[in-house]
C-alpha atoms as a PDB file:
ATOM      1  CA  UNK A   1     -20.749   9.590  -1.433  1.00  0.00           C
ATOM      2  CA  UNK A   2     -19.423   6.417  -3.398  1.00  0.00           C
ATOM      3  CA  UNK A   3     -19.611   5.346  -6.763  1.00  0.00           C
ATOM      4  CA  UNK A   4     -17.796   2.611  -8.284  1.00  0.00           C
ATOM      5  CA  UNK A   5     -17.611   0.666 -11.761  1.00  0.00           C
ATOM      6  CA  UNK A   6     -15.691  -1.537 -13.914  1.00  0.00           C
ATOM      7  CA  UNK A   7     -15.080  -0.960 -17.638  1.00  0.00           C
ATOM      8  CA  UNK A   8     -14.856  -3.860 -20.148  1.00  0.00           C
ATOM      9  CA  UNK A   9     -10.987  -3.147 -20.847  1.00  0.00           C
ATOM     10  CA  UNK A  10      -9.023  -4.103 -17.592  1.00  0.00           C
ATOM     11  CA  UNK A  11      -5.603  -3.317 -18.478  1.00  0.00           C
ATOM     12  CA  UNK A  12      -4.388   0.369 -19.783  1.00  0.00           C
ATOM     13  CA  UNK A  13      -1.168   1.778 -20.072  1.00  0.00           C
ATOM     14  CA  UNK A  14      -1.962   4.334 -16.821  1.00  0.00           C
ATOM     15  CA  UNK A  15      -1.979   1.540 -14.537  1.00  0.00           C
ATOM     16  CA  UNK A  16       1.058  -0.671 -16.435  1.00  0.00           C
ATOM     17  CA  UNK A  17       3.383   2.387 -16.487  1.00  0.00           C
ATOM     18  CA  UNK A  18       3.021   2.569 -12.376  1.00  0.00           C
ATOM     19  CA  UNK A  19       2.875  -0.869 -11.410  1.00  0.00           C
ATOM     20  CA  UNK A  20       6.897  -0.889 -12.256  1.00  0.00           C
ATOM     21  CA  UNK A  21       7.278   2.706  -9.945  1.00  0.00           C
ATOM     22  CA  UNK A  22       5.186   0.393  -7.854  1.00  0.00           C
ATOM     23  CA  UNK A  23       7.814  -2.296  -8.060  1.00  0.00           C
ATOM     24  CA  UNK A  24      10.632   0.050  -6.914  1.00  0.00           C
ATOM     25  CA  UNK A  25       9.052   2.190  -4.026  1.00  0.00           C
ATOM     26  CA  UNK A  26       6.706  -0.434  -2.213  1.00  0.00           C
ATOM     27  CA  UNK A  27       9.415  -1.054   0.721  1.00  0.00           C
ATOM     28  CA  UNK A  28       7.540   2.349   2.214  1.00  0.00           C
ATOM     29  CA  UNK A  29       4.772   0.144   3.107  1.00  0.00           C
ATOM     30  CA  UNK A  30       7.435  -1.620   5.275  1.00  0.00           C
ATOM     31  CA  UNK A  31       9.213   1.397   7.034  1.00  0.00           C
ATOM     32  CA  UNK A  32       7.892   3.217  10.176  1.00  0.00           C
ATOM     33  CA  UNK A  33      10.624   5.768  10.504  1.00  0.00           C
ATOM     34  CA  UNK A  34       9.460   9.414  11.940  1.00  0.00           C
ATOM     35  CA  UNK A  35      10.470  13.021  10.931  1.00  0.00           C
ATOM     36  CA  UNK A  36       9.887  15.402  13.378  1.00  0.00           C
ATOM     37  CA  UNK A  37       6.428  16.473  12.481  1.00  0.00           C
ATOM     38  CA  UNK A  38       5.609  12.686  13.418  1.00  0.00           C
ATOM     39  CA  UNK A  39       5.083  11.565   9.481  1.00  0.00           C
ATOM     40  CA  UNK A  40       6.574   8.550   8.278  1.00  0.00           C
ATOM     41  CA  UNK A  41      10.004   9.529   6.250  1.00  0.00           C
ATOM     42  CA  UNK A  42       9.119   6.392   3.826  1.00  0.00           C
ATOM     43  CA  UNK A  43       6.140   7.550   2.722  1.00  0.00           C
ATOM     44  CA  UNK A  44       7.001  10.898   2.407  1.00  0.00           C
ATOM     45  CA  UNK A  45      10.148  10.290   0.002  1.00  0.00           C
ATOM     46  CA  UNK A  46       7.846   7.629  -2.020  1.00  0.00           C
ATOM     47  CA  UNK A  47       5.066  10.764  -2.552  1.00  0.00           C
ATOM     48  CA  UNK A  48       7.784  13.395  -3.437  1.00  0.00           C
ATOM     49  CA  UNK A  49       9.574  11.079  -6.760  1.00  0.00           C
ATOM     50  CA  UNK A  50       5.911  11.544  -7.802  1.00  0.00           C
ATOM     51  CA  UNK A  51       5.591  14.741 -10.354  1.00  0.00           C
ATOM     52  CA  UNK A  52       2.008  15.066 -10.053  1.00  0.00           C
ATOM     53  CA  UNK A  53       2.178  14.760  -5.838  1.00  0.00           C
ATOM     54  CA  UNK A  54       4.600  18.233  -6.167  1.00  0.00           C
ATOM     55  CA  UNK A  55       1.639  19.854  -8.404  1.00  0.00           C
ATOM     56  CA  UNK A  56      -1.291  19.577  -5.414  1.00  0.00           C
ATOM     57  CA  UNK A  57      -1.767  22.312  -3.444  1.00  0.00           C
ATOM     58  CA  UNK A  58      -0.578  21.430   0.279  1.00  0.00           C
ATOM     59  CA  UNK A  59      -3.870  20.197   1.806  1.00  0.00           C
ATOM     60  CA  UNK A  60      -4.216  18.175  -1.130  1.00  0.00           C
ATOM     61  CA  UNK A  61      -0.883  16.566  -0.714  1.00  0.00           C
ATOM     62  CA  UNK A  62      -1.643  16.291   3.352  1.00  0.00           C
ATOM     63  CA  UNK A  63      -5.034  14.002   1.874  1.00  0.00           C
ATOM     64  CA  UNK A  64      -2.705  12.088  -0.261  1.00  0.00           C
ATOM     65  CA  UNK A  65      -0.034  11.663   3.039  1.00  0.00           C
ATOM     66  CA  UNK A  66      -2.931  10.579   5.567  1.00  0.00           C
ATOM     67  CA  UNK A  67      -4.619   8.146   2.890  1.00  0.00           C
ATOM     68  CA  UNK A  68      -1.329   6.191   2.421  1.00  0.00           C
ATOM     69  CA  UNK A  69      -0.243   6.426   6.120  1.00  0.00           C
ATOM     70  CA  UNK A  70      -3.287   4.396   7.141  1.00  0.00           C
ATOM     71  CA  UNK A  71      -2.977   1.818   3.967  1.00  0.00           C
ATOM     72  CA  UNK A  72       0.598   1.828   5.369  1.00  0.00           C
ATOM     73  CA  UNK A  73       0.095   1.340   9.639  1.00  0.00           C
ATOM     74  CA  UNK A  74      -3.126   1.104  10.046  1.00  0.00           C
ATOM     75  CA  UNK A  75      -3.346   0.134  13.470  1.00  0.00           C
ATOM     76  CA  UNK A  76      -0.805   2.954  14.173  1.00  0.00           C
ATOM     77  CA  UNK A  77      -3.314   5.596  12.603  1.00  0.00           C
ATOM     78  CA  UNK A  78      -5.728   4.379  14.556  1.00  0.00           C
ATOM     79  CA  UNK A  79      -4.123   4.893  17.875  1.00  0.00           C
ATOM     80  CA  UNK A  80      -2.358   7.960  16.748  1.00  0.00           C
ATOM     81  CA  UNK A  81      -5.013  10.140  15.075  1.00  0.00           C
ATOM     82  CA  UNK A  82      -8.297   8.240  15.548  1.00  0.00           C
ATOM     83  CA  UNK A  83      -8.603   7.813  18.577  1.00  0.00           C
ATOM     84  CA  UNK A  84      -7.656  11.568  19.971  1.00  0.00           C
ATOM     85  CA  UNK A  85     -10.313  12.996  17.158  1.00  0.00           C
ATOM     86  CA  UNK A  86     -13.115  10.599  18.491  1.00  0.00           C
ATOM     87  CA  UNK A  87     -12.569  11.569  21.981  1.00  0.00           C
ATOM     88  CA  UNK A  88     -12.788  15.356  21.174  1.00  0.00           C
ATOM     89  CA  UNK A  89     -15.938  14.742  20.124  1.00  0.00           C
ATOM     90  CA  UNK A  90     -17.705  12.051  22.569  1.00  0.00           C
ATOM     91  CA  UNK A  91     -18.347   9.531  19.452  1.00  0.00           C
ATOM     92  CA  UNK A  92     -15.554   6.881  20.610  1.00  0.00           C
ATOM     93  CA  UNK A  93     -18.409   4.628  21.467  1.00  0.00           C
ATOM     94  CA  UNK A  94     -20.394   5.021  18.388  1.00  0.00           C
ATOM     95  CA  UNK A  95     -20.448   1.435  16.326  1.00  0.00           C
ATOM     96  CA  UNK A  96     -18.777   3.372  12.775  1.00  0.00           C
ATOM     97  CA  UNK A  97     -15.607   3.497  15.294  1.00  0.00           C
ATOM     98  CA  UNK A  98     -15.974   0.233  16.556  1.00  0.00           C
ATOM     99  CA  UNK A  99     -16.083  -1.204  13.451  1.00  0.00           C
ATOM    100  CA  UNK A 100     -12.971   1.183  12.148  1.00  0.00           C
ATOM    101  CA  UNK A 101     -10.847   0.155  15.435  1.00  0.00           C
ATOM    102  CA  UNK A 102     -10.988  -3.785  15.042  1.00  0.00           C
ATOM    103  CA  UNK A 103     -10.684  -3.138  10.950  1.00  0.00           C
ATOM    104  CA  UNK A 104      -7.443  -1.397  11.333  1.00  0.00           C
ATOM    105  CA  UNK A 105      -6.607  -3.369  14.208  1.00  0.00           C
ATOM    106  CA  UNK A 106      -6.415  -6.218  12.966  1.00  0.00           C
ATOM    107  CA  UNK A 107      -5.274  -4.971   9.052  1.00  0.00           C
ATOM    108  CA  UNK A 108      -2.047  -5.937   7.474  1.00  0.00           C
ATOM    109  CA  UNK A 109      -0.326  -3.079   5.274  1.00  0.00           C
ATOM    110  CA  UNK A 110      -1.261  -2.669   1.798  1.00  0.00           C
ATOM    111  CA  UNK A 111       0.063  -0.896  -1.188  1.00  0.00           C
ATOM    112  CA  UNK A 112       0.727   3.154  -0.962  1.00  0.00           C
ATOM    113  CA  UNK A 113      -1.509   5.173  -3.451  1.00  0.00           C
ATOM    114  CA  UNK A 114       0.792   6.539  -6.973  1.00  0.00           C
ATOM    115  CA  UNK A 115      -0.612   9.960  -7.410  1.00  0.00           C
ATOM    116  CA  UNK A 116      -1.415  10.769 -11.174  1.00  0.00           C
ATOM    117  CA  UNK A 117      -1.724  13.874 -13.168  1.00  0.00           C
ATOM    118  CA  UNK A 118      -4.691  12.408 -15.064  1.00  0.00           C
ATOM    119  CA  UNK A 119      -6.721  11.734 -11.633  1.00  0.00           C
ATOM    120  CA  UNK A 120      -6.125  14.899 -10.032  1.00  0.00           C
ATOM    121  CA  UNK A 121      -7.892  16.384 -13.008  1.00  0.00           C
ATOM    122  CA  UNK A 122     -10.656  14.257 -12.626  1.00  0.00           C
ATOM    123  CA  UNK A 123     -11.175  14.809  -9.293  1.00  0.00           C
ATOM    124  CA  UNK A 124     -10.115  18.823  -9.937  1.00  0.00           C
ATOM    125  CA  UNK A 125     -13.020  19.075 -12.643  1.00  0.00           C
ATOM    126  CA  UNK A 126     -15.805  17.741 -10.848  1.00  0.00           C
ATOM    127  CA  UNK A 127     -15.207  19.299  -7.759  1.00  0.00           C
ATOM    128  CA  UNK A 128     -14.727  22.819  -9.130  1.00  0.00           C
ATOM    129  CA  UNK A 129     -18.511  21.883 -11.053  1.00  0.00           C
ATOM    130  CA  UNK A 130     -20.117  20.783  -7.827  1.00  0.00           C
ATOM    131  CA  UNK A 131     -18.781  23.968  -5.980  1.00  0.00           C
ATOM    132  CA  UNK A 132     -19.660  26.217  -8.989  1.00  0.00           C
ATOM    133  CA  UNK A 133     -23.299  25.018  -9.571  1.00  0.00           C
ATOM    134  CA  UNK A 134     -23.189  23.887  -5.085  1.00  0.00           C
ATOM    135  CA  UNK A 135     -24.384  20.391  -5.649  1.00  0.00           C
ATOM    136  CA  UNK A 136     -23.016  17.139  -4.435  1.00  0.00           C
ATOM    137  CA  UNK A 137     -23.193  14.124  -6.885  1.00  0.00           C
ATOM    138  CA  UNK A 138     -21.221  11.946  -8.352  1.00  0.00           C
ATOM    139  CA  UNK A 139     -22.971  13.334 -11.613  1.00  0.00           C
ATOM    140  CA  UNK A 140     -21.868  16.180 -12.882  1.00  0.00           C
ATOM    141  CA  UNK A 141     -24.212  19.272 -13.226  1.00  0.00           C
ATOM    142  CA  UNK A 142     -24.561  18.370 -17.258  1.00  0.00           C
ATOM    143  CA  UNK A 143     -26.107  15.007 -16.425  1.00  0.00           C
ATOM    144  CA  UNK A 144     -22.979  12.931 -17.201  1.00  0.00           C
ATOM    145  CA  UNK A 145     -22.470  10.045 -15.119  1.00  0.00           C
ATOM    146  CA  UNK A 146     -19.270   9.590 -12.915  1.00  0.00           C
ATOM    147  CA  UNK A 147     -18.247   6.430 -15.738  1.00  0.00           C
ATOM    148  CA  UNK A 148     -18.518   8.595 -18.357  1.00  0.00           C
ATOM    149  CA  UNK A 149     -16.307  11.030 -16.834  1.00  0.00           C
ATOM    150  CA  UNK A 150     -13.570   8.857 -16.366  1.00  0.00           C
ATOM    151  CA  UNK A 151     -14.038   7.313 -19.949  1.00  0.00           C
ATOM    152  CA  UNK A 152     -13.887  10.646 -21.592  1.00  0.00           C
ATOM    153  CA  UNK A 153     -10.310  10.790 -19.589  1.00  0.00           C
ATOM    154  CA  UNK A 154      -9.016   7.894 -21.144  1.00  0.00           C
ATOM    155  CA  UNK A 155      -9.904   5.476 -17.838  1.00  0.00           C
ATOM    156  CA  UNK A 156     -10.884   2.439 -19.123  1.00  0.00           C
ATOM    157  CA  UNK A 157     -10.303   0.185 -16.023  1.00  0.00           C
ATOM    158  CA  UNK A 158     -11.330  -0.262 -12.478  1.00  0.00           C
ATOM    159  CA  UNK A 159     -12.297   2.973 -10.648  1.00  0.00           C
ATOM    160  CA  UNK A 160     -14.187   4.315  -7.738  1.00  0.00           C
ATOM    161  CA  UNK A 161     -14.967   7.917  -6.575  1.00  0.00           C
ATOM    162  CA  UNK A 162     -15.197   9.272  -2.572  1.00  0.00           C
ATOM    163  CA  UNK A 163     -17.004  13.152  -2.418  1.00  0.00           C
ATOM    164  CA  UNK A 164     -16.620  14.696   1.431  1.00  0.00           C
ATOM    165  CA  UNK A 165     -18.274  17.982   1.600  1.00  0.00           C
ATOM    166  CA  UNK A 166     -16.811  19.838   5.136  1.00  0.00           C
ATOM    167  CA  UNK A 167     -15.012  22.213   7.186  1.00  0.00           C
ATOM    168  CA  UNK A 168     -12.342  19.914   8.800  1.00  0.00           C
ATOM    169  CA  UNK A 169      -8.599  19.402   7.748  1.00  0.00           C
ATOM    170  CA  UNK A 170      -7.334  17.382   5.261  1.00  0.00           C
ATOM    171  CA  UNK A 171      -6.865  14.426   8.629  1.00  0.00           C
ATOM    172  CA  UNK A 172      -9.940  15.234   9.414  1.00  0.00           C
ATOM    173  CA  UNK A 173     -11.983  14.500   6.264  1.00  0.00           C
ATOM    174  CA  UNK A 174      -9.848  11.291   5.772  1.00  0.00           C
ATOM    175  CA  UNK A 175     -10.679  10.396   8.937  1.00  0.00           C
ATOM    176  CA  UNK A 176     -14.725  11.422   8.686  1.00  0.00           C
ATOM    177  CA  UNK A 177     -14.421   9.104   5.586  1.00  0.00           C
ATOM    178  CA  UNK A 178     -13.159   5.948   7.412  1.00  0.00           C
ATOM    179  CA  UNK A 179     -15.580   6.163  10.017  1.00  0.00           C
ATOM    180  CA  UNK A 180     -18.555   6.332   7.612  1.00  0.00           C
ATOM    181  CA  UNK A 181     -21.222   7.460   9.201  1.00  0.00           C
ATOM    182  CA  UNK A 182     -24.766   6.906   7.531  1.00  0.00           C
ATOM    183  CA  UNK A 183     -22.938   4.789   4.629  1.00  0.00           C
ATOM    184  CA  UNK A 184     -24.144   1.435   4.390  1.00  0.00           C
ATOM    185  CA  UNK A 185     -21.300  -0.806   3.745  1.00  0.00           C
ATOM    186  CA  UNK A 186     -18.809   1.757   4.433  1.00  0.00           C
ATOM    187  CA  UNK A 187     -17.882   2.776   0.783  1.00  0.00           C
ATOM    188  CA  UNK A 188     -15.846   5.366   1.542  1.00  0.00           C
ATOM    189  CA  UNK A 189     -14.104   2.790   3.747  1.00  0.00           C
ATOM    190  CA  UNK A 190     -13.631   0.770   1.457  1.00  0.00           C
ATOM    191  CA  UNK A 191     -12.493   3.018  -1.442  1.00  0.00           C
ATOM    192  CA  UNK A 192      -9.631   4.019   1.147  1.00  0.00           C
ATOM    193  CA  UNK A 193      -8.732   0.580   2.037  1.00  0.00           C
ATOM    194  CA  UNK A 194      -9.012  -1.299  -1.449  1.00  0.00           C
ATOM    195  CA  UNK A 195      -6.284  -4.108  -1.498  1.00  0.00           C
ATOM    196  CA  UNK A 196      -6.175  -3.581  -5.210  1.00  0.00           C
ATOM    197  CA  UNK A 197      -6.484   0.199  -5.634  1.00  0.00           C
ATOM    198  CA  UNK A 198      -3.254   1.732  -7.212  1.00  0.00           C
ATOM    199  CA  UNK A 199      -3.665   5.031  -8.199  1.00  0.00           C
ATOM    200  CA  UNK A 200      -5.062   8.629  -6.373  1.00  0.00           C
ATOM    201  CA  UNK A 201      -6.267  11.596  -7.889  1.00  0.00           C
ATOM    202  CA  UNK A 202      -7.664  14.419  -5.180  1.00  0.00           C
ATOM    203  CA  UNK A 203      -9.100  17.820  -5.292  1.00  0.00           C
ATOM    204  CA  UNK A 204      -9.857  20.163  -2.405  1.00  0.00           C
ATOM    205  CA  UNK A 205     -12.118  23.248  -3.719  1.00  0.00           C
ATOM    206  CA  UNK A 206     -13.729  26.046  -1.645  1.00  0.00           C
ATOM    207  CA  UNK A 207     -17.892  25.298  -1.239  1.00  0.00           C
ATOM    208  CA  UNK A 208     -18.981  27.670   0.418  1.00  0.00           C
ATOM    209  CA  UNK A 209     -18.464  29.890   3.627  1.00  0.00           C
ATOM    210  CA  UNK A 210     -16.245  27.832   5.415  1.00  0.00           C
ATOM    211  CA  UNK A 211     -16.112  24.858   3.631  1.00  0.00           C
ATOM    212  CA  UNK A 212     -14.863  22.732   0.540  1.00  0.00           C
ATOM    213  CA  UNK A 213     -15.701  20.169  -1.477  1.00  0.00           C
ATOM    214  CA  UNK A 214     -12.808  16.634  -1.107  1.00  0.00           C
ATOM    215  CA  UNK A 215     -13.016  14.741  -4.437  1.00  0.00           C
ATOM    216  CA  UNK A 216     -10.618  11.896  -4.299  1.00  0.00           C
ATOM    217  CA  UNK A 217     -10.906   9.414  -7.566  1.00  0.00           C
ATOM    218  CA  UNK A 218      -8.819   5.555  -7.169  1.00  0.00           C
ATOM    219  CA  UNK A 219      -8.537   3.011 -10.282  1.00  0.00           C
ATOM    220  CA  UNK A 220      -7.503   0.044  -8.783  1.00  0.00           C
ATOM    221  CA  UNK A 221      -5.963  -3.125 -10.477  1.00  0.00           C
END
């Protein structure tokens, strides 16, 4: 599910203070070297100078790696993890991948995602009250609305919200996300891709048998 709004104040010290760690690490975005486990070195050092990156549990920090490796090489994502998971299961002619292989195809990189203490709250709060009370909304169970949650934060600026509810690993939800099935418009898509988006908060929290609930919250320039 997607839900995105715009406050009236566009600027906030949250997304000042990282715009100049932007500044300094955004040559990952340029680098394609490997490690052994086939992750991009770059990226990797850019997420671990992050405090809040070190505090998510480690398929929360595998979300946070596979969202900025496809901001990062998209087309390489695409041929690298995309295209095996489609053919495992038969949908490699479905029009969702279509429309995902000439988008990253023809892509240029764009900014890696600044984890934040303050989003992985967010995201951490409302996930833990969607698996407590087994809904999925971006309202919480209380009937507040997913802009009120981030004002009562302190997010007064651009944000947007992506909710997966699943079984699959943290490359597999990312990837169910860019494909977008059933989403018209492909918001999660979008959320994922956003040019302007700057900052990531993400939460992975058990569901039920088997399964968990992805909240991933952006604020974007």
């Amino acid at each position: 599910m997607i839900k995105r709004v715009r406050f009236v104040k566009i600027v906030s010290m949250l997304i000042l203070g990282s715009v100049i760690f932007l500044c300094q690490a955004c040559s990952a975005s340029q680098v394609t070297t490997s490690r052994s486990d086939g992750r991009d070195t770059a990226i990797m050092n850019f997420l671990k100078k992050q405090p809040a990156f070190s505090k998510l549990s480690t398929r929360e920090r595998d979300v946070v790696y596979w969202v900025n490796e496809v901001r990062v090489h998209p087309r390489e994502f695409y041929d690298k993890h995309v295209a095996s998971y489609v053919s495992s299961n038969g949908s490699s002619r479905n029009a969702n991948v279509r429309s995902l292989k000439n988008e990253l195809y023809k892509a240029s990189p764009v900014t890696p995602l600044i984890v934040v203490s303050t989003l992985n709250q967010t995201s951490k709060n409302h996930a833990t009250d969607l698996a407590r009370h087994q809904q999925f909304s971006h309202t919480s169970s209380d009937g507040t609305s997913f802009s009120r949650r981030m004002a009562k934060a302190g997010i007064s600026i651009s944000c947007s919200e992506n909710i997966f509810n699943g079984g699959e690993s943290a490359l597999d939800a990312v990837i169910t996300l860019l494909i977008d099935e059933g989403v018209p418009g492909y918001g999660h898509r979008r959320n994922l891709l956003n040019k302007k988006a700057r900052l990531i908060g993400v939460a992975f929290v058990p569901y039920n048998s088997g399964s968990f609930i992805l909240v991933q919250d952006f604020v974007s320039e």
